[in-house]
N, C-alpha and C. Protein backbone atom coordinates (compact mmCIF):
# COMPACT_ATOMS: atom_id res chain seq x y z
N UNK A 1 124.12 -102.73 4.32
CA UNK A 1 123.22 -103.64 4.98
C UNK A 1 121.97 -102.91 5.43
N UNK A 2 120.84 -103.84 5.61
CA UNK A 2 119.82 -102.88 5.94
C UNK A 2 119.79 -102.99 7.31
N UNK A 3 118.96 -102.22 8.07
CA UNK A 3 118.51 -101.94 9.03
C UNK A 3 118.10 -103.09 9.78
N UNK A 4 117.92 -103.26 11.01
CA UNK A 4 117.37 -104.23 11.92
C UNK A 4 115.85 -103.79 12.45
N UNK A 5 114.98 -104.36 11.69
CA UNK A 5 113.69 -104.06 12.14
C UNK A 5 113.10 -103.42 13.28
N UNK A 6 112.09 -102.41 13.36
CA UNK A 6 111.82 -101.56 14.42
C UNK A 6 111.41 -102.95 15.54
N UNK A 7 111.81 -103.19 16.54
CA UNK A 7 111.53 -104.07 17.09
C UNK A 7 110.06 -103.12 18.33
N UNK A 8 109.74 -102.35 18.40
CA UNK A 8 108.85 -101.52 19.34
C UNK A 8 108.10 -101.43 18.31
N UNK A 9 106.94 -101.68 18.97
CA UNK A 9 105.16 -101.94 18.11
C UNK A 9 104.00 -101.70 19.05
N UNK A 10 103.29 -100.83 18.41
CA UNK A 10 102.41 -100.87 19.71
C UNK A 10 101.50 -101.91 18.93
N UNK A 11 101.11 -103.06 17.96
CA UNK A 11 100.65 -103.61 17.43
C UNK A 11 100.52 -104.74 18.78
N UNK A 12 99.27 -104.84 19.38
CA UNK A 12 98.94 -105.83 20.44
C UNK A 12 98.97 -107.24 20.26
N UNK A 13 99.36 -107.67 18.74
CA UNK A 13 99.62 -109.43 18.07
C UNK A 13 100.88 -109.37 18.63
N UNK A 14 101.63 -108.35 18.29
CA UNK A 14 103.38 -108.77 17.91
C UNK A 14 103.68 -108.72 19.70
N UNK A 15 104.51 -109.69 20.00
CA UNK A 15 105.12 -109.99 21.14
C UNK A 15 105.51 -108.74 22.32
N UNK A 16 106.20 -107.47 20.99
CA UNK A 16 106.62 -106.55 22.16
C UNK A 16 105.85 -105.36 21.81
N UNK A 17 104.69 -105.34 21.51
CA UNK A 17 103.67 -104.54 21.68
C UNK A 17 102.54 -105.15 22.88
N UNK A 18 102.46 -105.92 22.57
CA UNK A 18 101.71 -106.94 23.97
C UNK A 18 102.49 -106.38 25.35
N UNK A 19 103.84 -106.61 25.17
CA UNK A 19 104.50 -105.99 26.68
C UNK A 19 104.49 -104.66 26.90
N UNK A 20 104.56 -103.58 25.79
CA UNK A 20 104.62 -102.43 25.82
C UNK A 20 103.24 -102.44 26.31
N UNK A 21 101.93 -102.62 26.18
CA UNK A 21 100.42 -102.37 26.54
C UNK A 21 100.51 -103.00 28.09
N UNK A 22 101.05 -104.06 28.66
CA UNK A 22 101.00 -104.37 29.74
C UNK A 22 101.68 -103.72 30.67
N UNK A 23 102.78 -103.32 30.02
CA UNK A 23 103.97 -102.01 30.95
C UNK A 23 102.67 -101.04 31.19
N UNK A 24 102.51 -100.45 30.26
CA UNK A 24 101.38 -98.86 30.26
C UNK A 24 100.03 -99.56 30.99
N UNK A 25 99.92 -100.32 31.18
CA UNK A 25 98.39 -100.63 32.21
C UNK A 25 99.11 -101.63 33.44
N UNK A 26 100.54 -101.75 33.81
CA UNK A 26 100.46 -101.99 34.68
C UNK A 26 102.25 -101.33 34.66
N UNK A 27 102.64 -99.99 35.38
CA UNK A 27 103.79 -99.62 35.76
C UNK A 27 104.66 -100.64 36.50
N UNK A 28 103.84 -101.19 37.79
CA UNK A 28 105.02 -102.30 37.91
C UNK A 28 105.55 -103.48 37.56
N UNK A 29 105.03 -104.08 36.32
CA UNK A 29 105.76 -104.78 35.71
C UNK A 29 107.18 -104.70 35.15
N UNK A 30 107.47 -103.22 34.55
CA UNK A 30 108.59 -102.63 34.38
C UNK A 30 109.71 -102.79 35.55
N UNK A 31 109.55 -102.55 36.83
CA UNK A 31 110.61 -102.81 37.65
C UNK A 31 110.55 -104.43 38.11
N UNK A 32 109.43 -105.26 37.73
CA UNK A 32 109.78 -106.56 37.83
C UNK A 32 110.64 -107.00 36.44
N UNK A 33 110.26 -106.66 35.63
CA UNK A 33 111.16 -107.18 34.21
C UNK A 33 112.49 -106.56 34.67
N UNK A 34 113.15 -105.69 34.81
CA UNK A 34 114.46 -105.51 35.50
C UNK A 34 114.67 -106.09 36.20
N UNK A 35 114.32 -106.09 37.63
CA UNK A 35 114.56 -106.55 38.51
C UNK A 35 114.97 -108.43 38.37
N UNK A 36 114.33 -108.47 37.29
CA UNK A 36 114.69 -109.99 37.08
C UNK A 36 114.94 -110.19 35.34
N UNK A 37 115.69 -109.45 35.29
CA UNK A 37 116.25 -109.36 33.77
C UNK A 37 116.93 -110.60 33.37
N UNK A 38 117.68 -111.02 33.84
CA UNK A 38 118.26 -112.30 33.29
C UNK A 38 117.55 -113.99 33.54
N UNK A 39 116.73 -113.80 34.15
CA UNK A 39 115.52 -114.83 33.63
C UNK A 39 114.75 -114.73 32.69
N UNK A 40 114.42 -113.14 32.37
CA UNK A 40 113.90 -113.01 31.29
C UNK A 40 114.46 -112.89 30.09
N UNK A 41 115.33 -112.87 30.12
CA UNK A 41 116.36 -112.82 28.72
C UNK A 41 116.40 -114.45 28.40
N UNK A 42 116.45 -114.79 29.42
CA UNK A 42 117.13 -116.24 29.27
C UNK A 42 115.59 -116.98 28.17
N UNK A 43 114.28 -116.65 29.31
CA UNK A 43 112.84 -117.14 28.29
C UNK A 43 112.81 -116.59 26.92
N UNK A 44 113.28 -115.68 26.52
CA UNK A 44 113.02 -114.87 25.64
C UNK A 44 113.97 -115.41 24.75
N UNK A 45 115.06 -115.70 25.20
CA UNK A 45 115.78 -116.56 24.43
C UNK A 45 116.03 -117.82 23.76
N UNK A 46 115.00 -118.43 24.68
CA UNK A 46 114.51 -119.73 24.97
C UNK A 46 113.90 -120.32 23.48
N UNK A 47 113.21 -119.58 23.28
CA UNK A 47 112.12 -119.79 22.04
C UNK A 47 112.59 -119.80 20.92
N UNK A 48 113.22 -118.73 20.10
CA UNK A 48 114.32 -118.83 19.16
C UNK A 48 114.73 -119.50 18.89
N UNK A 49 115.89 -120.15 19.75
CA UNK A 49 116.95 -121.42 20.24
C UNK A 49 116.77 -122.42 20.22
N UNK A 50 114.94 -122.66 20.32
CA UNK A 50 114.53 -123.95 20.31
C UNK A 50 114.27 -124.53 18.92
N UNK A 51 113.67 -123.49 18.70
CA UNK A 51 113.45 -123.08 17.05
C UNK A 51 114.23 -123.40 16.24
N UNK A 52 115.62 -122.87 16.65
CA UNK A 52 116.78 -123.15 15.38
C UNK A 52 117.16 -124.25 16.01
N UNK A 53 117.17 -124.42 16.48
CA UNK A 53 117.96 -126.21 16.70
C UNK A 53 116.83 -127.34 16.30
N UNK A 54 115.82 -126.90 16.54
CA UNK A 54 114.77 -127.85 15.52
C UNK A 54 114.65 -127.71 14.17
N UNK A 55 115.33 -126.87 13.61
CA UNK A 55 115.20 -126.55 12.20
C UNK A 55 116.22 -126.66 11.64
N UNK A 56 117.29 -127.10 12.43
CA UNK A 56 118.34 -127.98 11.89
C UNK A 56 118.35 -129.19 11.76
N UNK A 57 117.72 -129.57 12.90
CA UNK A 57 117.46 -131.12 12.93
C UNK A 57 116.77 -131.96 11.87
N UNK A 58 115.85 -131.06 11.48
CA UNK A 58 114.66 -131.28 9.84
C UNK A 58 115.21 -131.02 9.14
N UNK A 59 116.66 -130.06 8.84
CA UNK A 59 117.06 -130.08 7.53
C UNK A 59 117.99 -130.87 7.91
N UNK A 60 118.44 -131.97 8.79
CA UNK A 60 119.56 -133.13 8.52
C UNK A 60 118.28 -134.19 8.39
N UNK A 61 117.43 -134.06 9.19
CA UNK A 61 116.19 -135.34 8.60
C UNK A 61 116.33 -135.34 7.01
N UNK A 62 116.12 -134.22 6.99
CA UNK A 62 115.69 -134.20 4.79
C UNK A 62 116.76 -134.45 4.57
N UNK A 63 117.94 -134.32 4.96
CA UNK A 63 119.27 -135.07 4.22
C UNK A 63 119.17 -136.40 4.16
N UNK A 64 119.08 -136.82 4.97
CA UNK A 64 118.69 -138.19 5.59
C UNK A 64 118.11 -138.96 4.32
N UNK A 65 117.00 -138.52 4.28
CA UNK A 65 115.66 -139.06 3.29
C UNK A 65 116.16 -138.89 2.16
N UNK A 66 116.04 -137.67 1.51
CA UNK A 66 116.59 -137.29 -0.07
C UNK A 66 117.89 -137.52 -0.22
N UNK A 67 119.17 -137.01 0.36
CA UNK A 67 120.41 -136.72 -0.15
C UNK A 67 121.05 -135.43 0.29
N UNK A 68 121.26 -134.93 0.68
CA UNK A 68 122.38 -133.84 1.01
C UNK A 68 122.32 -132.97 0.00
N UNK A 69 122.77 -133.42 -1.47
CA UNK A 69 123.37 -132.59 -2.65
C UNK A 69 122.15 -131.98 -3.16
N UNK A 70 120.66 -132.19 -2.45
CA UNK A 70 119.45 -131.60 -3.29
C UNK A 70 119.34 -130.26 -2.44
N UNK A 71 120.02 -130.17 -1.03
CA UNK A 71 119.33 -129.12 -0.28
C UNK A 71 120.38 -128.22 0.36
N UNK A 72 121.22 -127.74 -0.71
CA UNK A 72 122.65 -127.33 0.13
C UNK A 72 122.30 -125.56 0.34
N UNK A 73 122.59 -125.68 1.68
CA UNK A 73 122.50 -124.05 2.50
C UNK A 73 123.84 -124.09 3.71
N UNK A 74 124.72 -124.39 3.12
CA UNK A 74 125.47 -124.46 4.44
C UNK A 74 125.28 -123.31 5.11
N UNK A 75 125.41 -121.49 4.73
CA UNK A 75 125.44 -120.19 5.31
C UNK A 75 124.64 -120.67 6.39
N UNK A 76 123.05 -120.68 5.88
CA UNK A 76 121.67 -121.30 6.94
C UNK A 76 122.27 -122.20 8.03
N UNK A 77 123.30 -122.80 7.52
CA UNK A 77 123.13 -124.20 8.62
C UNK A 77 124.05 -123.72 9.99
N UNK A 78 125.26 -122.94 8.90
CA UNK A 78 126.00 -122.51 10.20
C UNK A 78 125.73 -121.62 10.96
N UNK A 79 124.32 -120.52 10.27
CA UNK A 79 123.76 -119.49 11.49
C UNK A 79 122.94 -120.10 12.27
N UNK A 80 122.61 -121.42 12.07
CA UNK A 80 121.36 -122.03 12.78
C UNK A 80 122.49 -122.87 14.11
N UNK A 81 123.73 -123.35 14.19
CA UNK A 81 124.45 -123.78 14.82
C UNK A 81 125.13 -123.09 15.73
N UNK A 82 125.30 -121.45 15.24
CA UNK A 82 126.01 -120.80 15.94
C UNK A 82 125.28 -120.46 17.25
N UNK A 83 123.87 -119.93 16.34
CA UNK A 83 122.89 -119.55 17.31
C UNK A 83 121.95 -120.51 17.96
N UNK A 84 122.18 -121.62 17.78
CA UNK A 84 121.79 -122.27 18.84
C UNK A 84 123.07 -122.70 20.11
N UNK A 85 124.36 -122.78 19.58
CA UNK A 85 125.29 -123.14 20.40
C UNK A 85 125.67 -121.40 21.41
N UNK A 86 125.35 -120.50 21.15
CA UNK A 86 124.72 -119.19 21.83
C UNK A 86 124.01 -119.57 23.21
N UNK A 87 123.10 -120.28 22.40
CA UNK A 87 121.99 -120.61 23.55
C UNK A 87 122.72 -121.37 24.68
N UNK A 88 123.26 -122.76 24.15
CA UNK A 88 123.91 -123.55 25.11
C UNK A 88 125.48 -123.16 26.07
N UNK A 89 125.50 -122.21 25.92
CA UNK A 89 126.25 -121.13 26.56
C UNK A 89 127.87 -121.65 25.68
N UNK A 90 128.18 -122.30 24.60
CA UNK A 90 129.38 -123.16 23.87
C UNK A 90 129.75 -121.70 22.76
N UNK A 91 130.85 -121.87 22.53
CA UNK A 91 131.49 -121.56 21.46
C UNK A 91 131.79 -122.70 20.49
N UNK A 92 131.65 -121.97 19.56
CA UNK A 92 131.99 -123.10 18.24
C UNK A 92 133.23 -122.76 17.36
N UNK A 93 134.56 -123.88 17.17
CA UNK A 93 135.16 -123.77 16.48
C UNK A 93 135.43 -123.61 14.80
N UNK A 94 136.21 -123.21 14.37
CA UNK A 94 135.72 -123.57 12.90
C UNK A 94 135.92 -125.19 12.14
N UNK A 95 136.65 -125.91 12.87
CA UNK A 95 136.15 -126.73 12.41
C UNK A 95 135.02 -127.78 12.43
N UNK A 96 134.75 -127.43 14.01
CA UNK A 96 133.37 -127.89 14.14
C UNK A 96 132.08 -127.20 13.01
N UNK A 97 132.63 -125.89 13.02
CA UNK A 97 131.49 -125.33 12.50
C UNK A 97 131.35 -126.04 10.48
N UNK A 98 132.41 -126.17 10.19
CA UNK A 98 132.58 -126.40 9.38
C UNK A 98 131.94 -128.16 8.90
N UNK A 99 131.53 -129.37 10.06
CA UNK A 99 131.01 -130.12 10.05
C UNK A 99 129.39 -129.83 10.25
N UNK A 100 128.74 -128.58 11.48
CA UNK A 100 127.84 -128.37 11.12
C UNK A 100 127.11 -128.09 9.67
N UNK A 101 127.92 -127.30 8.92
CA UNK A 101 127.81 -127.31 7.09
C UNK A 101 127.05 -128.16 6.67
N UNK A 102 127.69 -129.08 6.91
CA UNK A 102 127.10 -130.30 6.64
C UNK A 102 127.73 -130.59 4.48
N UNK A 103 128.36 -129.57 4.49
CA UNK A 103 129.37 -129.87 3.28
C UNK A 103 131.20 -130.44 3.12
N UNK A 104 132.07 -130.40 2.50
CA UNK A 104 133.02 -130.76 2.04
C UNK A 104 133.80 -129.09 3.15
N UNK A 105 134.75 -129.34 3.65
CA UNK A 105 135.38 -128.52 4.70
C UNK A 105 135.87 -127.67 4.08
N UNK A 106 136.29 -127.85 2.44
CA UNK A 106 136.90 -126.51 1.45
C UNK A 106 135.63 -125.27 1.48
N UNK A 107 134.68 -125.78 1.24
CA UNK A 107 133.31 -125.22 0.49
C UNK A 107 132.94 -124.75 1.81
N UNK A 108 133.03 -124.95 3.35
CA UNK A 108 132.48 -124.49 4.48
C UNK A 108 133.54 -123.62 4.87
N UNK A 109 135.04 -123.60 4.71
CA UNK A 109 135.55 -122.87 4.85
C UNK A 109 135.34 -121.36 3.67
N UNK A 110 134.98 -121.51 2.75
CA UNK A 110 134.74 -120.45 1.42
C UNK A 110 133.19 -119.36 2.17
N UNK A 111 132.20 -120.10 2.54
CA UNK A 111 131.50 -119.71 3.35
C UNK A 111 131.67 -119.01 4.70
N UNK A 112 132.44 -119.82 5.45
CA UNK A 112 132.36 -118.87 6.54
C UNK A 112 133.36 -117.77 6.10
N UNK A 113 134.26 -117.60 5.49
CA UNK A 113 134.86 -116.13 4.86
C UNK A 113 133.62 -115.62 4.35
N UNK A 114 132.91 -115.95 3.72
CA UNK A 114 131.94 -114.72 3.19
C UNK A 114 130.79 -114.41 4.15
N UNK A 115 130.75 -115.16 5.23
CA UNK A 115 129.56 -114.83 6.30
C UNK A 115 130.88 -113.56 7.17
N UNK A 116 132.14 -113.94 7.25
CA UNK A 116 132.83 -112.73 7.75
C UNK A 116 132.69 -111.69 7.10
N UNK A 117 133.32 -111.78 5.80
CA UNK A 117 133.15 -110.50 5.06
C UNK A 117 131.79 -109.98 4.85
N UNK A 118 130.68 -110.55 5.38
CA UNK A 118 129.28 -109.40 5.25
C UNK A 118 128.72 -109.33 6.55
N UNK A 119 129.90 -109.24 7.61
CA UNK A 119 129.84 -108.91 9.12
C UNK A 119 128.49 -109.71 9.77
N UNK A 120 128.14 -110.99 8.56
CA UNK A 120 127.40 -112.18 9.92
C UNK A 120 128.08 -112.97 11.05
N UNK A 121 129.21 -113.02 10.98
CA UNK A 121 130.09 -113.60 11.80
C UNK A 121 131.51 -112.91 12.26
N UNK A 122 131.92 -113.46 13.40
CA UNK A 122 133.40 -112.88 13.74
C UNK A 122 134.45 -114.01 13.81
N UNK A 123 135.49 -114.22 13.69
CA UNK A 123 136.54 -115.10 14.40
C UNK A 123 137.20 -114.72 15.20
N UNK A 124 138.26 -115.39 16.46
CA UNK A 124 137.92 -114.93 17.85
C UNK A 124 139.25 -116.27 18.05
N UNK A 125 140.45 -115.78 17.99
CA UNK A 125 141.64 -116.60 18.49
C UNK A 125 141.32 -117.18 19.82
N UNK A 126 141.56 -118.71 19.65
CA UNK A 126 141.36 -119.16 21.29
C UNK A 126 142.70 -118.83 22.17
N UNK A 127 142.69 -117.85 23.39
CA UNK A 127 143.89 -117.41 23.49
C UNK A 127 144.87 -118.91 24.33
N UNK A 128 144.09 -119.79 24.80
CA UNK A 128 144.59 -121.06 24.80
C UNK A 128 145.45 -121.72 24.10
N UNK A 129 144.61 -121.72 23.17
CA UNK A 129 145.72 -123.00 21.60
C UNK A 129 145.68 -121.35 20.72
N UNK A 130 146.26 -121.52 20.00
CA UNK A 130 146.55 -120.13 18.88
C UNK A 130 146.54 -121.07 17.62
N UNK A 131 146.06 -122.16 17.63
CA UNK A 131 146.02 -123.02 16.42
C UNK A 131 144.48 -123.00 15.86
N UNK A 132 143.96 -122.64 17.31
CA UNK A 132 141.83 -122.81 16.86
C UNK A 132 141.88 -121.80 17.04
N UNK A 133 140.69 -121.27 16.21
CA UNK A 133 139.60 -120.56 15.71
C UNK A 133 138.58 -120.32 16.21
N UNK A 134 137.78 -119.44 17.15
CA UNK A 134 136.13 -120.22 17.06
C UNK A 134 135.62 -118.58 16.31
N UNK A 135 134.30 -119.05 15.83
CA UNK A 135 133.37 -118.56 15.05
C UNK A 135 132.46 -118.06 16.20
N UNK A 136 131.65 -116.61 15.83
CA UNK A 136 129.92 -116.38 16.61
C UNK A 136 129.81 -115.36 15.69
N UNK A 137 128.04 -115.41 15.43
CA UNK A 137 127.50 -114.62 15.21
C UNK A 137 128.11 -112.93 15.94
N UNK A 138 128.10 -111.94 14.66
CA UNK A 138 127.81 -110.09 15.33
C UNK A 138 126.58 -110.54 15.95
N UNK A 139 126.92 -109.39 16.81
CA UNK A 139 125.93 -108.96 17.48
C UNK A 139 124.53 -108.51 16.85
N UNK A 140 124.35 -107.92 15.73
CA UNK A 140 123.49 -107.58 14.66
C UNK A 140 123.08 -108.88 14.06
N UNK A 141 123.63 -109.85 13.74
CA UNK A 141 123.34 -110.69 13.07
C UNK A 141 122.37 -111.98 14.60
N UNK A 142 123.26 -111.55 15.69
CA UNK A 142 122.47 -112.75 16.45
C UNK A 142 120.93 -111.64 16.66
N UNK A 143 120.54 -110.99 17.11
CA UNK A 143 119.55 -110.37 16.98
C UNK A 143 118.81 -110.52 15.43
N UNK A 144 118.90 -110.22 14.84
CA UNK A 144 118.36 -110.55 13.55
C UNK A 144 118.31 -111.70 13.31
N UNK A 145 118.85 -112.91 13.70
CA UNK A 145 118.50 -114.41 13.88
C UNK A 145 117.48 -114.42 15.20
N UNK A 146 117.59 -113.56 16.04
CA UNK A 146 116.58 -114.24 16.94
C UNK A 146 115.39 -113.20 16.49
N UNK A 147 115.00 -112.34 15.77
CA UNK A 147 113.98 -111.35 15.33
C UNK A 147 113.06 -112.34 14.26
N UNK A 148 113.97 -113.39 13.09
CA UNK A 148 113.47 -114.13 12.34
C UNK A 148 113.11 -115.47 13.18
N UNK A 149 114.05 -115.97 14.04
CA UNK A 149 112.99 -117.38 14.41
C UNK A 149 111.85 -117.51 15.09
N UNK A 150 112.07 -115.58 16.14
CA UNK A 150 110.67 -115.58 16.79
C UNK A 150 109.43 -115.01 16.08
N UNK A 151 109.53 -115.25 15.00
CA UNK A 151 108.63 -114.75 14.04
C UNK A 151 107.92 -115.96 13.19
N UNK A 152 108.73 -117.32 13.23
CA UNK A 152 108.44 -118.47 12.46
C UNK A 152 107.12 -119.20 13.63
């Protein structure tokens, strides 16, 4: 797999070169961004999240309109579900996840094995029921979903 993009830029367009230039011309911003780290994670997260859940919503619109069978990405659909249900603080089962697909439950199950086997996803016994499943994004992979939507 490749690498996860240098996310540090001193490039003053890209998002965290802008903060890196504001850290260095203003030191205390740095102990305010700590100091209130989990509000800021949360905005920062915000954007992404909004992103992929709107960009699911347009690719069930275009189902809608055209047909389903012209635009099939289930992989897309279920990283766009996971990581937005991330956001909403939810875990997702597999069979839910498997309706996000938005395909036939054989063909979403064939998928999410191969989003496991190329370590985009984990499964995660509910220690509750031992009958469900739920699905999330690695850790690598939710970062690299939120590196691409804050980039769209």
């Amino acid at each position: 797999m490749s690498k996860i993009p240098d996310l540090i830029s001193d490039d003053p367009t890209s998002p965290v070169g802008h903060l890196a230039q504001e850290i260095r011309q203003r030191p205390s911003l740095l102990s305010d961004i700590v100091s209130h780290g989990d509000d800021i994670t949360d905005a920062v997260f915000a954007f992404p999240s909004a992103t992929a859940r709107d960009l699911y919503q347009i690719r069930r619109r275009r189902d809608e309109m055209f047909g389903r069978e012209l635009f099939g990405e289930p992989a897309w659909d279920m990283m766009l579900d996971l990581f937005t249900a991330r956001g909403r603080g939810e875990r997702i089962s597999v069979s839910s996840l498997c309706v996000a697909a938005s395909v036939p439950a054989t063909t979403a199950l064939r998928w999410i094995s191969l989003l496991t086997e190329r370590g985009i996803v984990v499964r995660d016994d509910d220690p509750a029921d031992r009958r469900r499943v739920f699905i999330d994004l690695t850790p690598e992979a939710f970062v690299r979903m939120k590196v691409f939507l804050s980039g769209i």
